[in-house]
PDB file of N, CA and C in Angstrom:
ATOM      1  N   UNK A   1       2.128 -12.516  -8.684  1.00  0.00           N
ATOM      2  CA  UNK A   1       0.929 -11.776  -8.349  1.00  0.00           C
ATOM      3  C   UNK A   1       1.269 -10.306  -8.096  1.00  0.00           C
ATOM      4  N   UNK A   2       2.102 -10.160  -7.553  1.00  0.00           N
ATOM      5  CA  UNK A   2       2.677  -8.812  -7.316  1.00  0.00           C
ATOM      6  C   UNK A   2       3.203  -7.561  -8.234  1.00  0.00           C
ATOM      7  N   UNK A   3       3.696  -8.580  -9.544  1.00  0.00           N
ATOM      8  CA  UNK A   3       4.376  -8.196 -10.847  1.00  0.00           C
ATOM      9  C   UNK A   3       2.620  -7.902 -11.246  1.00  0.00           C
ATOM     10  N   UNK A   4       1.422  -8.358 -11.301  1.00  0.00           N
ATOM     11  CA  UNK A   4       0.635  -7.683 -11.771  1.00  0.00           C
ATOM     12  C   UNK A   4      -0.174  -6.714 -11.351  1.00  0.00           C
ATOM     13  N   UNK A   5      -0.156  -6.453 -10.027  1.00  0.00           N
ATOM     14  CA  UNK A   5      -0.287  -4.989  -8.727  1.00  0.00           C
ATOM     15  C   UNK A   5       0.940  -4.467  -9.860  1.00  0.00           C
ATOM     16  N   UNK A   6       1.764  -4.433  -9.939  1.00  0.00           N
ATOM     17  CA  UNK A   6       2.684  -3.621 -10.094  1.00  0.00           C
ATOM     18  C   UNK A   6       2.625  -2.955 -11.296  1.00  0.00           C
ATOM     19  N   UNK A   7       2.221  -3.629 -12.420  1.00  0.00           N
ATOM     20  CA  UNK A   7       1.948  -3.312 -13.928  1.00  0.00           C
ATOM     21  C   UNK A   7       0.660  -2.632 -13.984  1.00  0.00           C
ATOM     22  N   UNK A   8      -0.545  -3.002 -13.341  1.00  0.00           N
ATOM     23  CA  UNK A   8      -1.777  -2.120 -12.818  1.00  0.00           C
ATOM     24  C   UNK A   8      -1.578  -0.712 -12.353  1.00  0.00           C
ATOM     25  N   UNK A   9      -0.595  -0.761 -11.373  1.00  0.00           N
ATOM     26  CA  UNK A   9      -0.267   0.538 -11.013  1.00  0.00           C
ATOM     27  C   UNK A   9       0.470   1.634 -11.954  1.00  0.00           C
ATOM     28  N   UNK A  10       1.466   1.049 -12.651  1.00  0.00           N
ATOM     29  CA  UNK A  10       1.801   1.875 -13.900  1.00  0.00           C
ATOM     30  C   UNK A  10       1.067   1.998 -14.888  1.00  0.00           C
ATOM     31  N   UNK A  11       0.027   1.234 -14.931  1.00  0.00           N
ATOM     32  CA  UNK A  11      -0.951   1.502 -16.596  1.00  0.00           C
ATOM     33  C   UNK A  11      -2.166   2.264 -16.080  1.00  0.00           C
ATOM     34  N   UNK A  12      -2.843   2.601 -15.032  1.00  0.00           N
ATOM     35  CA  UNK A  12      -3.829   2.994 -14.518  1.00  0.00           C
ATOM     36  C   UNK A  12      -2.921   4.022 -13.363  1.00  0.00           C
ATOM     37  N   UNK A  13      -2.550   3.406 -12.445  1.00  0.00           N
ATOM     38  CA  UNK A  13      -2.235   4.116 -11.432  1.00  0.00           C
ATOM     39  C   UNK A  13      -2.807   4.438  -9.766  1.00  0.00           C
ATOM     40  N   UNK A  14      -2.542   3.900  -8.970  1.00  0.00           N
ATOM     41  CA  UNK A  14      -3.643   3.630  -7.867  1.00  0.00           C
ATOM     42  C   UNK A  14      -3.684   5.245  -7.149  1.00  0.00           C
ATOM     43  N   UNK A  15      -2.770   5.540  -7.656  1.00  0.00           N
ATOM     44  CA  UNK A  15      -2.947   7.504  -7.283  1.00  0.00           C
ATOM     45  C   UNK A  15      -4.237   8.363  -7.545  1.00  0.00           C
ATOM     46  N   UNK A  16      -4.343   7.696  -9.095  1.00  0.00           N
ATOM     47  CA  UNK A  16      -4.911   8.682  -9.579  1.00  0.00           C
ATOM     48  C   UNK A  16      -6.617   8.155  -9.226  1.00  0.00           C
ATOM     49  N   UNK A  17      -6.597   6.492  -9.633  1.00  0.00           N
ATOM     50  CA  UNK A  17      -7.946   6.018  -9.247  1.00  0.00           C
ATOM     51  C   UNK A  17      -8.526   6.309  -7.868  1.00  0.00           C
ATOM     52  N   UNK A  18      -7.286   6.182  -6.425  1.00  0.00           N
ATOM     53  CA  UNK A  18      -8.060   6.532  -5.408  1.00  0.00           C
ATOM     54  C   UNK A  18      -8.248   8.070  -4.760  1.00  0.00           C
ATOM     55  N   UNK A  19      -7.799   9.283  -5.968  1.00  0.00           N
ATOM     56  CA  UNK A  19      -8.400  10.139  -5.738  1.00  0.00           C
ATOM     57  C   UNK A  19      -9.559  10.104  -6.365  1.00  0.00           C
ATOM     58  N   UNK A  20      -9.808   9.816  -7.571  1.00  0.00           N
ATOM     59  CA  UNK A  20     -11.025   9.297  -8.272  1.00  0.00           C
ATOM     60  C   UNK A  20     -12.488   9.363  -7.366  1.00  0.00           C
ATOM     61  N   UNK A  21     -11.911   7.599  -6.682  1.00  0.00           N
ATOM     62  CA  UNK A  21     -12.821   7.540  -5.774  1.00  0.00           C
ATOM     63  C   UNK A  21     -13.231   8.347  -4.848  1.00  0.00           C
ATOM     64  N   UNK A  22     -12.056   9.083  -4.242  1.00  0.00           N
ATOM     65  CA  UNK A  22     -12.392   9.738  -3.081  1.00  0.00           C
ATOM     66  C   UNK A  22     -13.325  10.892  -3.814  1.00  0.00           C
ATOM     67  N   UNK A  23     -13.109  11.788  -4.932  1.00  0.00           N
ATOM     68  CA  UNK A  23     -14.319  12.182  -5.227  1.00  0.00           C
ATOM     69  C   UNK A  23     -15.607  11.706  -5.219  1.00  0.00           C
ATOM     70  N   UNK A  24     -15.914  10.264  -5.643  1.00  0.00           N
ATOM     71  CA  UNK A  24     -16.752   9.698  -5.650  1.00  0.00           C
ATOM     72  C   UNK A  24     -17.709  10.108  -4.133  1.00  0.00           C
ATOM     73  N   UNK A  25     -17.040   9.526  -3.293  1.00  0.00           N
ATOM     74  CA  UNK A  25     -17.248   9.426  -1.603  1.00  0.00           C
ATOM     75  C   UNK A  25     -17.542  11.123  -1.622  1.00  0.00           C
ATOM     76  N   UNK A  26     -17.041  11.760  -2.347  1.00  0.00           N
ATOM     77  CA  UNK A  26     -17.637  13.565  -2.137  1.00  0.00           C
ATOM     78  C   UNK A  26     -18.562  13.552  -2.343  1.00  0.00           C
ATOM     79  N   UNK A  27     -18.962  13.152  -3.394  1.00  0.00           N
ATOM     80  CA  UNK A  27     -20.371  13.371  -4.185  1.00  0.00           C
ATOM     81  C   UNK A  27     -21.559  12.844  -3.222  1.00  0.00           C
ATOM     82  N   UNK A  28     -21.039  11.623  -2.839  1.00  0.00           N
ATOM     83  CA  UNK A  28     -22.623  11.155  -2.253  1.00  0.00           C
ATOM     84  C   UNK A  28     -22.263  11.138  -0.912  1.00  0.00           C
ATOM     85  N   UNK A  29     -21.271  11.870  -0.458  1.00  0.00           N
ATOM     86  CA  UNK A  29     -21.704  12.747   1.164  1.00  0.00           C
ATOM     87  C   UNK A  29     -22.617  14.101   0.978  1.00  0.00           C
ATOM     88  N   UNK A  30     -22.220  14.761  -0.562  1.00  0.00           N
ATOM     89  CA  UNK A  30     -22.836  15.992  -0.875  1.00  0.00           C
ATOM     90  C   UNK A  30     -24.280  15.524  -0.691  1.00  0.00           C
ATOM     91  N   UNK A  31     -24.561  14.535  -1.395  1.00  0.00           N
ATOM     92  CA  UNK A  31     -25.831  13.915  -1.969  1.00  0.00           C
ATOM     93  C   UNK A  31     -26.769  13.495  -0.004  1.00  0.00           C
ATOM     94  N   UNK A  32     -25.637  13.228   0.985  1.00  0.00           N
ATOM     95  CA  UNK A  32     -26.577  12.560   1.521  1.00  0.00           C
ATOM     96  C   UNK A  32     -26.519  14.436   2.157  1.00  0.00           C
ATOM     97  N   UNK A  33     -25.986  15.430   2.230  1.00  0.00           N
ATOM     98  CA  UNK A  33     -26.468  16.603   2.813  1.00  0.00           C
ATOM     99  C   UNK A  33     -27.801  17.255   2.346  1.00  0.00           C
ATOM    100  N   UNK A  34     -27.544  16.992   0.993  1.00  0.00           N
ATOM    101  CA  UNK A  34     -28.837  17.621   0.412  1.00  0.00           C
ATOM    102  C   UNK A  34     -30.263  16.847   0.621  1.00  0.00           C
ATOM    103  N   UNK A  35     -30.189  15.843   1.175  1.00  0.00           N
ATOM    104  CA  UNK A  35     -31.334  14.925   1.462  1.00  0.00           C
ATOM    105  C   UNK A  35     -31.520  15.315   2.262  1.00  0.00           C
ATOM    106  N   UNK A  36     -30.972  15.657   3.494  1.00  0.00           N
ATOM    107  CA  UNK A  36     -31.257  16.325   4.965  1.00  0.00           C
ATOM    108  C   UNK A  36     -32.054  17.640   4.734  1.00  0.00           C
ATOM    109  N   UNK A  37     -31.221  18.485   3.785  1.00  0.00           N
ATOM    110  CA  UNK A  37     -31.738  19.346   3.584  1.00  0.00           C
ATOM    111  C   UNK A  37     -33.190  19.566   2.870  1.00  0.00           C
ATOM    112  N   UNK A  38     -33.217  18.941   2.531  1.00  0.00           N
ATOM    113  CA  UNK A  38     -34.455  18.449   1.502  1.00  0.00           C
ATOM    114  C   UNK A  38     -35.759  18.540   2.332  1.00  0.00           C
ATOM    115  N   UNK A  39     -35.260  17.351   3.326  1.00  0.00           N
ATOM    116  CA  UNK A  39     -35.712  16.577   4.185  1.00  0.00           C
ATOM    117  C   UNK A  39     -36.290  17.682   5.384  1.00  0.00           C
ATOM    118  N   UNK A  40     -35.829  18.606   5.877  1.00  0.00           N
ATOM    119  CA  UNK A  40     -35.541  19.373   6.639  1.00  0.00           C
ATOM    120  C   UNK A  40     -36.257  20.622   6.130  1.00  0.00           C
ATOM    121  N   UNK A  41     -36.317  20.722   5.004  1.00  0.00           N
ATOM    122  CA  UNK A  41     -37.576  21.764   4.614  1.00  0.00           C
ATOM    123  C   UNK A  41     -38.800  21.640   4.137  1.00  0.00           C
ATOM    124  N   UNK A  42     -38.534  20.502   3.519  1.00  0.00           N
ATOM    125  CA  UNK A  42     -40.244  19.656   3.099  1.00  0.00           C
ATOM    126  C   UNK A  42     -41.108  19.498   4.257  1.00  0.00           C
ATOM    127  N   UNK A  43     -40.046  19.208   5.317  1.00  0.00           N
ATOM    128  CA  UNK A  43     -40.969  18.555   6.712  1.00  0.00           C
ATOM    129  C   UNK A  43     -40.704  19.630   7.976  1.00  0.00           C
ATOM    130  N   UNK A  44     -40.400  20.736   7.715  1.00  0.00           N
ATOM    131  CA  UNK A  44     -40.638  22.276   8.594  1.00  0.00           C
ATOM    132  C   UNK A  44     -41.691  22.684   8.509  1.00  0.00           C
ATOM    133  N   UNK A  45     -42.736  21.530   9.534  1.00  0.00           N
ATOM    134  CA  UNK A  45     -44.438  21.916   9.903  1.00  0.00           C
ATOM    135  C   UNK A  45     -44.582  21.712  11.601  1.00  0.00           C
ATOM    136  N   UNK A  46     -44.895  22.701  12.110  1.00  0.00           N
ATOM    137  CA  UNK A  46     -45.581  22.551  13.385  1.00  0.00           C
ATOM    138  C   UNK A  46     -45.678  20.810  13.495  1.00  0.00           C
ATOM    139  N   UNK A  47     -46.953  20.703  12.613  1.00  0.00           N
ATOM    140  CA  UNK A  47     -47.469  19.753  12.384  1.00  0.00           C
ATOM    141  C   UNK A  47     -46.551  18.385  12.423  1.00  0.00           C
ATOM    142  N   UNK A  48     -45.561  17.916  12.192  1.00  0.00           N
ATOM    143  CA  UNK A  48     -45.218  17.502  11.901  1.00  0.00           C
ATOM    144  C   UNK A  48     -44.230  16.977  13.672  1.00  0.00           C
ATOM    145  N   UNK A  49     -44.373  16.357  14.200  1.00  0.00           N
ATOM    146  CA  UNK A  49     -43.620  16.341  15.492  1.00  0.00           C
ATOM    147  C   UNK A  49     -42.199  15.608  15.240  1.00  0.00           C
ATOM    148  N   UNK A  50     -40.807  16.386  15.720  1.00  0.00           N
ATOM    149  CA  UNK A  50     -39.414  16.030  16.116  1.00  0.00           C
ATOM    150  C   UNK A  50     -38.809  14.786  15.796  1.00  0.00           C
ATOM    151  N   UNK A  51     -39.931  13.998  16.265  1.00  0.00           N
ATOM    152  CA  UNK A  51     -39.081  12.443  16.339  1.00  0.00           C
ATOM    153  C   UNK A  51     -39.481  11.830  15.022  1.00  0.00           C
ATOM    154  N   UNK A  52     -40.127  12.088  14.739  1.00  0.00           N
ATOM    155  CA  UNK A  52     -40.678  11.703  13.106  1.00  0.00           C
ATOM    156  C   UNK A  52     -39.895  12.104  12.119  1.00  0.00           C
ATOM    157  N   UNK A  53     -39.650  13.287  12.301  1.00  0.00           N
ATOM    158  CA  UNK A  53     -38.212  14.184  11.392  1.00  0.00           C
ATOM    159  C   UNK A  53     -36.895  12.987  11.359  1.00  0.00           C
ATOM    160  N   UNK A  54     -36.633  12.921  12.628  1.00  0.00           N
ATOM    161  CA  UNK A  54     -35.130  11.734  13.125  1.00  0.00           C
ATOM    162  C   UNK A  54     -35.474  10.718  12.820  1.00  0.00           C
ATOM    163  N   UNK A  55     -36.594  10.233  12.883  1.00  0.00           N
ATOM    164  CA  UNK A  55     -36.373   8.934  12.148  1.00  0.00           C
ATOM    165  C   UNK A  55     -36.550   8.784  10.644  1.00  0.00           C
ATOM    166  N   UNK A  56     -36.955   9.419  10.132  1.00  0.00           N
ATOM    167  CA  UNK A  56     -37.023   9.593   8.867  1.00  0.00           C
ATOM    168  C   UNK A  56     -35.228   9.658   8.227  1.00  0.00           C
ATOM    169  N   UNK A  57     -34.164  11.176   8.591  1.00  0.00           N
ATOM    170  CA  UNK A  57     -33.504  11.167   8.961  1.00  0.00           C
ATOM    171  C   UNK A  57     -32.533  10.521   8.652  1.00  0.00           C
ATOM    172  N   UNK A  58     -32.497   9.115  10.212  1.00  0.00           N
ATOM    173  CA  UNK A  58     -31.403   8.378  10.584  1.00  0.00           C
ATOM    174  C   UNK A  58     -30.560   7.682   9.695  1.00  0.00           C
ATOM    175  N   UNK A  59     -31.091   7.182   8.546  1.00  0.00           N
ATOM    176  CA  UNK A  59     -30.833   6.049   7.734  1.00  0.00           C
ATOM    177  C   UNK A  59     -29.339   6.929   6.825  1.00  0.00           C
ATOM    178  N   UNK A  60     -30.174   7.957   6.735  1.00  0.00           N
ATOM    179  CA  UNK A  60     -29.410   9.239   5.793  1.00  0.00           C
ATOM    180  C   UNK A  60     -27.930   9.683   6.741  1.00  0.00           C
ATOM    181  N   UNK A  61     -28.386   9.726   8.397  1.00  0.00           N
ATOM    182  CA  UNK A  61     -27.430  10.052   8.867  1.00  0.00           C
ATOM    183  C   UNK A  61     -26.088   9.175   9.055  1.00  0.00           C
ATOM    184  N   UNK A  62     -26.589   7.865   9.197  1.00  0.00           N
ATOM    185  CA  UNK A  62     -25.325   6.920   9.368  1.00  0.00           C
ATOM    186  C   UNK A  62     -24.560   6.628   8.208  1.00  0.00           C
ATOM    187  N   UNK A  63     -25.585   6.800   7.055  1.00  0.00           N
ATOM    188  CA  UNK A  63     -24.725   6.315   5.632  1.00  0.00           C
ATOM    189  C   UNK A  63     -23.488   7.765   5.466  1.00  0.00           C
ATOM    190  N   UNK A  64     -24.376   9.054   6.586  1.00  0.00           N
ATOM    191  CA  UNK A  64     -23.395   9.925   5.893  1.00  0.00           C
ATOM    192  C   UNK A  64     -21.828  10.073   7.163  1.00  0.00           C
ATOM    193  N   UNK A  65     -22.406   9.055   8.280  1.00  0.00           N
ATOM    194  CA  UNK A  65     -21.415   8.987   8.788  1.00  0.00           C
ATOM    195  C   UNK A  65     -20.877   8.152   8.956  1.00  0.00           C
ATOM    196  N   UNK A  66     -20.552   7.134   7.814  1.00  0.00           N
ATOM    197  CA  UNK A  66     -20.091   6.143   7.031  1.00  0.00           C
ATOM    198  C   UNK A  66     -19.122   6.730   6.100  1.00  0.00           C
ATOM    199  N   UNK A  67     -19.293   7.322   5.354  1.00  0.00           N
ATOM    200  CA  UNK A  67     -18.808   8.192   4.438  1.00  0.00           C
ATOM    201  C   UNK A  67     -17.593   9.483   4.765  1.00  0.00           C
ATOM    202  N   UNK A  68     -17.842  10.406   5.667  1.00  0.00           N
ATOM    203  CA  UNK A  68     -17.432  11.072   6.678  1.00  0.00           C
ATOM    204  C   UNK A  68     -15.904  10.240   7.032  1.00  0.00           C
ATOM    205  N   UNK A  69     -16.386   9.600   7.913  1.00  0.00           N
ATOM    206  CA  UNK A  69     -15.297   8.449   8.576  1.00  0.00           C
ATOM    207  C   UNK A  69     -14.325   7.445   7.414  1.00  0.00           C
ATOM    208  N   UNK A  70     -14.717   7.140   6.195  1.00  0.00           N
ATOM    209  CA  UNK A  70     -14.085   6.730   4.938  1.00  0.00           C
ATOM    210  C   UNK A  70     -13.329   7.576   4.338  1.00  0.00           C
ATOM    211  N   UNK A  71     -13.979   9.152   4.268  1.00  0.00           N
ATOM    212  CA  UNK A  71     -13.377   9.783   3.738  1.00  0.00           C
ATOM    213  C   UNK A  71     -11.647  10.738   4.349  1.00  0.00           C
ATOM    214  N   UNK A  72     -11.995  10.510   5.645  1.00  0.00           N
ATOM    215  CA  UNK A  72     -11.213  10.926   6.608  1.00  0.00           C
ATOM    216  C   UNK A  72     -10.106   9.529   6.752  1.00  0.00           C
ATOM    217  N   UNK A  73     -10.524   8.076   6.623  1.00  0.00           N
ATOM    218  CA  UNK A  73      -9.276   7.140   6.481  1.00  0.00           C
ATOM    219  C   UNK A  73      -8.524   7.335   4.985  1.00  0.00           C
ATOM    220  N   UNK A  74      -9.047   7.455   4.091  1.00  0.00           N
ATOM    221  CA  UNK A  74      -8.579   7.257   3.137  1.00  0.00           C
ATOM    222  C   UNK A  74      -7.619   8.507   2.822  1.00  0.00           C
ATOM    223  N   UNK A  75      -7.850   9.569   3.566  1.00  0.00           N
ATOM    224  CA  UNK A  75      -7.224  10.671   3.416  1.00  0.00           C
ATOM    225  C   UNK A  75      -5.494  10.358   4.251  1.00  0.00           C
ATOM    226  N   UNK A  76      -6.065   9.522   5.246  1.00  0.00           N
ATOM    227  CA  UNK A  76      -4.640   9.391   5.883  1.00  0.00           C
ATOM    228  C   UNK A  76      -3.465   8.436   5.263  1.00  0.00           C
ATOM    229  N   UNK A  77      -4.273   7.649   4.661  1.00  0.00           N
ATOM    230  CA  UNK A  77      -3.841   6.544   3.710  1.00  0.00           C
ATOM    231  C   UNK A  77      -2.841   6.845   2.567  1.00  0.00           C
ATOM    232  N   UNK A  78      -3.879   7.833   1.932  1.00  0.00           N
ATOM    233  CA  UNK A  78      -3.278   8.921   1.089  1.00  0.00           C
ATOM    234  C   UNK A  78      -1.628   9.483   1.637  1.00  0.00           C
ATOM    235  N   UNK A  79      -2.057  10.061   2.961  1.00  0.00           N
ATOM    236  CA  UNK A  79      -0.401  10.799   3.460  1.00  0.00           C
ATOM    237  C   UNK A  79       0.253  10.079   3.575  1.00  0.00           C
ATOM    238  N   UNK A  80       0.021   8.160   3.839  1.00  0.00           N
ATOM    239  CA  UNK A  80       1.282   7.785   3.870  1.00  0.00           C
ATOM    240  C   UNK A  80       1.719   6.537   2.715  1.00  0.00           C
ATOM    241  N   UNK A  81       1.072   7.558   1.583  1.00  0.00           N
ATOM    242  CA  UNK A  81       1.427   6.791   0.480  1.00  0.00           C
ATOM    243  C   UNK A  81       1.309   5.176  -0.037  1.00  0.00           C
ATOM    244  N   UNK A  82      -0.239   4.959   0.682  1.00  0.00           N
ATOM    245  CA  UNK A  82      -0.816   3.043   0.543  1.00  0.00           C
ATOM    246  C   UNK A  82      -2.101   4.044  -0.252  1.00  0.00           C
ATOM    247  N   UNK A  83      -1.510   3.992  -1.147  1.00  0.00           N
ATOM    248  CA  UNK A  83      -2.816   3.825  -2.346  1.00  0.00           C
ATOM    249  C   UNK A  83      -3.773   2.441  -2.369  1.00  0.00           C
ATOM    250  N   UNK A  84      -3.096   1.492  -2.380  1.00  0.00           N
ATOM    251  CA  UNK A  84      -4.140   0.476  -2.984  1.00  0.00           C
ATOM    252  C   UNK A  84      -5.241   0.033  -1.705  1.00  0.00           C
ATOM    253  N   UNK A  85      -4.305   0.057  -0.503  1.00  0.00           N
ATOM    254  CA  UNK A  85      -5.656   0.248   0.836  1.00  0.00           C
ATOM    255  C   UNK A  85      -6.558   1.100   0.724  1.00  0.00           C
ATOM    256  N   UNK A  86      -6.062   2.475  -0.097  1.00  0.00           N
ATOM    257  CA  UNK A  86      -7.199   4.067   0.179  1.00  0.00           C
ATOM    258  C   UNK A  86      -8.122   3.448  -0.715  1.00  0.00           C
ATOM    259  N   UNK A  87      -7.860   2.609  -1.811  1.00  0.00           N
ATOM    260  CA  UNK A  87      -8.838   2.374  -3.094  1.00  0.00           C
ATOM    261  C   UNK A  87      -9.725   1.443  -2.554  1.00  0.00           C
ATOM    262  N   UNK A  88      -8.892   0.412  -1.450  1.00  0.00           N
ATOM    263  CA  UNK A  88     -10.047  -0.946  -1.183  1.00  0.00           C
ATOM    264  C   UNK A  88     -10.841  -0.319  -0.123  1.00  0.00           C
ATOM    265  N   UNK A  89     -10.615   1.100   0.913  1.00  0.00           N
ATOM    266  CA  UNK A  89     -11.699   1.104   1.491  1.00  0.00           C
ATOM    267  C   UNK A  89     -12.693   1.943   1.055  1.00  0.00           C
ATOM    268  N   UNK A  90     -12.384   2.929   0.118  1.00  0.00           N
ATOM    269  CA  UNK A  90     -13.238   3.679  -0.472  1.00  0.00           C
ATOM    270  C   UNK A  90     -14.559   2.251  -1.215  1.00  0.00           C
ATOM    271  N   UNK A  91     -14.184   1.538  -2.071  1.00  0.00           N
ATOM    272  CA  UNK A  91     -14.890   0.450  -2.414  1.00  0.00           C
ATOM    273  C   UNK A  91     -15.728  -0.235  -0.933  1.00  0.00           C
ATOM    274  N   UNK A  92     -15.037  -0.524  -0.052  1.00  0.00           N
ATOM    275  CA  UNK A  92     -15.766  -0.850   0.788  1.00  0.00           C
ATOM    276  C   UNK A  92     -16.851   0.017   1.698  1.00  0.00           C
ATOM    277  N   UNK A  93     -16.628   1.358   1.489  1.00  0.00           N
ATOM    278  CA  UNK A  93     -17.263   2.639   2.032  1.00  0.00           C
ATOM    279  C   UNK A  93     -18.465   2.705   0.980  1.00  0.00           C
ATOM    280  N   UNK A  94     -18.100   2.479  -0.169  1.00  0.00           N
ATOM    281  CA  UNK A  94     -20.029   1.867  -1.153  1.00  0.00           C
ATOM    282  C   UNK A  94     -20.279   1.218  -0.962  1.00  0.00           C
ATOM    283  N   UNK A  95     -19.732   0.053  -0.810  1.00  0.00           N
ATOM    284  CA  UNK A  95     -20.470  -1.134  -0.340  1.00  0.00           C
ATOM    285  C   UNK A  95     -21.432  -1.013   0.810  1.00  0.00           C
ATOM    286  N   UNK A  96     -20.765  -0.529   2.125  1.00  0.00           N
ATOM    287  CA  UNK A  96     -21.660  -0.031   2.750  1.00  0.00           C
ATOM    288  C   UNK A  96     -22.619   0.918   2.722  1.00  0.00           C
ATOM    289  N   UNK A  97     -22.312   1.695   1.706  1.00  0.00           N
ATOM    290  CA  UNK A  97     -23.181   2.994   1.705  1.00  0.00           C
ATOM    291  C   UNK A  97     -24.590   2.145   1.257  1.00  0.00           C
ATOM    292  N   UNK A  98     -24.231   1.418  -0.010  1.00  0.00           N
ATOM    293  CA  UNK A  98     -25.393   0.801  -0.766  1.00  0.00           C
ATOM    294  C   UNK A  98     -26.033  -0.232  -0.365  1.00  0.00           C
ATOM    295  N   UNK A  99     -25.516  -0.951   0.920  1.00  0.00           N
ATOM    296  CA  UNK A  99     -25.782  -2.274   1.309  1.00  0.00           C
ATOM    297  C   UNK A  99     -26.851  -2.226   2.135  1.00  0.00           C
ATOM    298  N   UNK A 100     -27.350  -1.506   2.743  1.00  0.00           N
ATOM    299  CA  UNK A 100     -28.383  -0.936   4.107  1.00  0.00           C
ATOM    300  C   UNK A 100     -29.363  -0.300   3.157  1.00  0.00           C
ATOM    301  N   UNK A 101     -30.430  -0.049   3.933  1.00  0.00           N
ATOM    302  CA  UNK A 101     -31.858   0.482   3.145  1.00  0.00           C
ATOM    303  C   UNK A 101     -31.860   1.781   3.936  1.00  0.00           C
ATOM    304  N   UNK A 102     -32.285   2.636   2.690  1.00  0.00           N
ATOM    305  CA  UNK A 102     -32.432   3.622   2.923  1.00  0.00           C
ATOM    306  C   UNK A 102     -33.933   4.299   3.842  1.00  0.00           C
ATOM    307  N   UNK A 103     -34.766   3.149   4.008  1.00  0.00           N
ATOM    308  CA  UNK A 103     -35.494   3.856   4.435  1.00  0.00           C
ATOM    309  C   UNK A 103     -35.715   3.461   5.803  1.00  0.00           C
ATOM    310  N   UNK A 104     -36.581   4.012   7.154  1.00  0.00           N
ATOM    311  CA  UNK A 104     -36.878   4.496   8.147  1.00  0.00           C
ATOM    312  C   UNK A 104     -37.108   3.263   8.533  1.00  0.00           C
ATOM    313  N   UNK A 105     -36.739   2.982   9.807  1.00  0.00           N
ATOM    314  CA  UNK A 105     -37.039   1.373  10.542  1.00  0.00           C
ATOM    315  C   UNK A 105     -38.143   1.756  11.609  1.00  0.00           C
ATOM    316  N   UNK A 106     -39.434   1.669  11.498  1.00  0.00           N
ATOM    317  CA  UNK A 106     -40.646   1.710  12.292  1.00  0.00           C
ATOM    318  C   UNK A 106     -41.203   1.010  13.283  1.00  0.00           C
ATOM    319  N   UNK A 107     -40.188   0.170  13.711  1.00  0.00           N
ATOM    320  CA  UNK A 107     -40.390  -0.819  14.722  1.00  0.00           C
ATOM    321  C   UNK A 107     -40.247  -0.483  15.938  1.00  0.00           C
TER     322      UNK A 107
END
């Protein structure tokens, strides 16, 4: 089993895939900033009261501090040279990203 980790890693390379990913994890931290931002100017009305903003928000905020916190393990992972952990949590950092609903819990 190991001999084929091992042949994976020379034909692909877990270097190169879990920087890959870690771009990946860039993109849709970028993605969840610009939603805020989005979010944050569409809904800059008097009218519009504070807590309504945050909850709208929240969903956006945890996925992006999901992401944040993934991107910061995998980085350490990286320094000490365990590629194939940086790759399984980046995978697991979508999983979560995608696994939760994005929208506002009104209860």
């Amino acid at each position: 089993m190991n001999k084929a980790f091992n042949d994976i890693d020379k034909a692909i390379g877990s270097w190169g895939v879990s920087n890959m990913l870690i771009t990946v994890l860039s993109f849709h931290l970028c993605a969840v900033f610009f939603k805020f931002f989005s979010l944050y100017l569409n809904l800059n009305n008097p009218l519009f009261p504070q807590q309504f903003i945050a909850e709208l928000f929240y969903p956006w905020a945890f996925k992006g501090l999901i992401l944040t916190t993934a991107i910061l393990l995998v980085g350490v992972f990286q320094l000490v040279k365990l590629y194939r952990i940086a790759v399984l949590m980046t995978v697991l950092a979508l999983i979560l990203f995608y696994s939760g609903s994005f929208l506002p819990n009104w209860d």
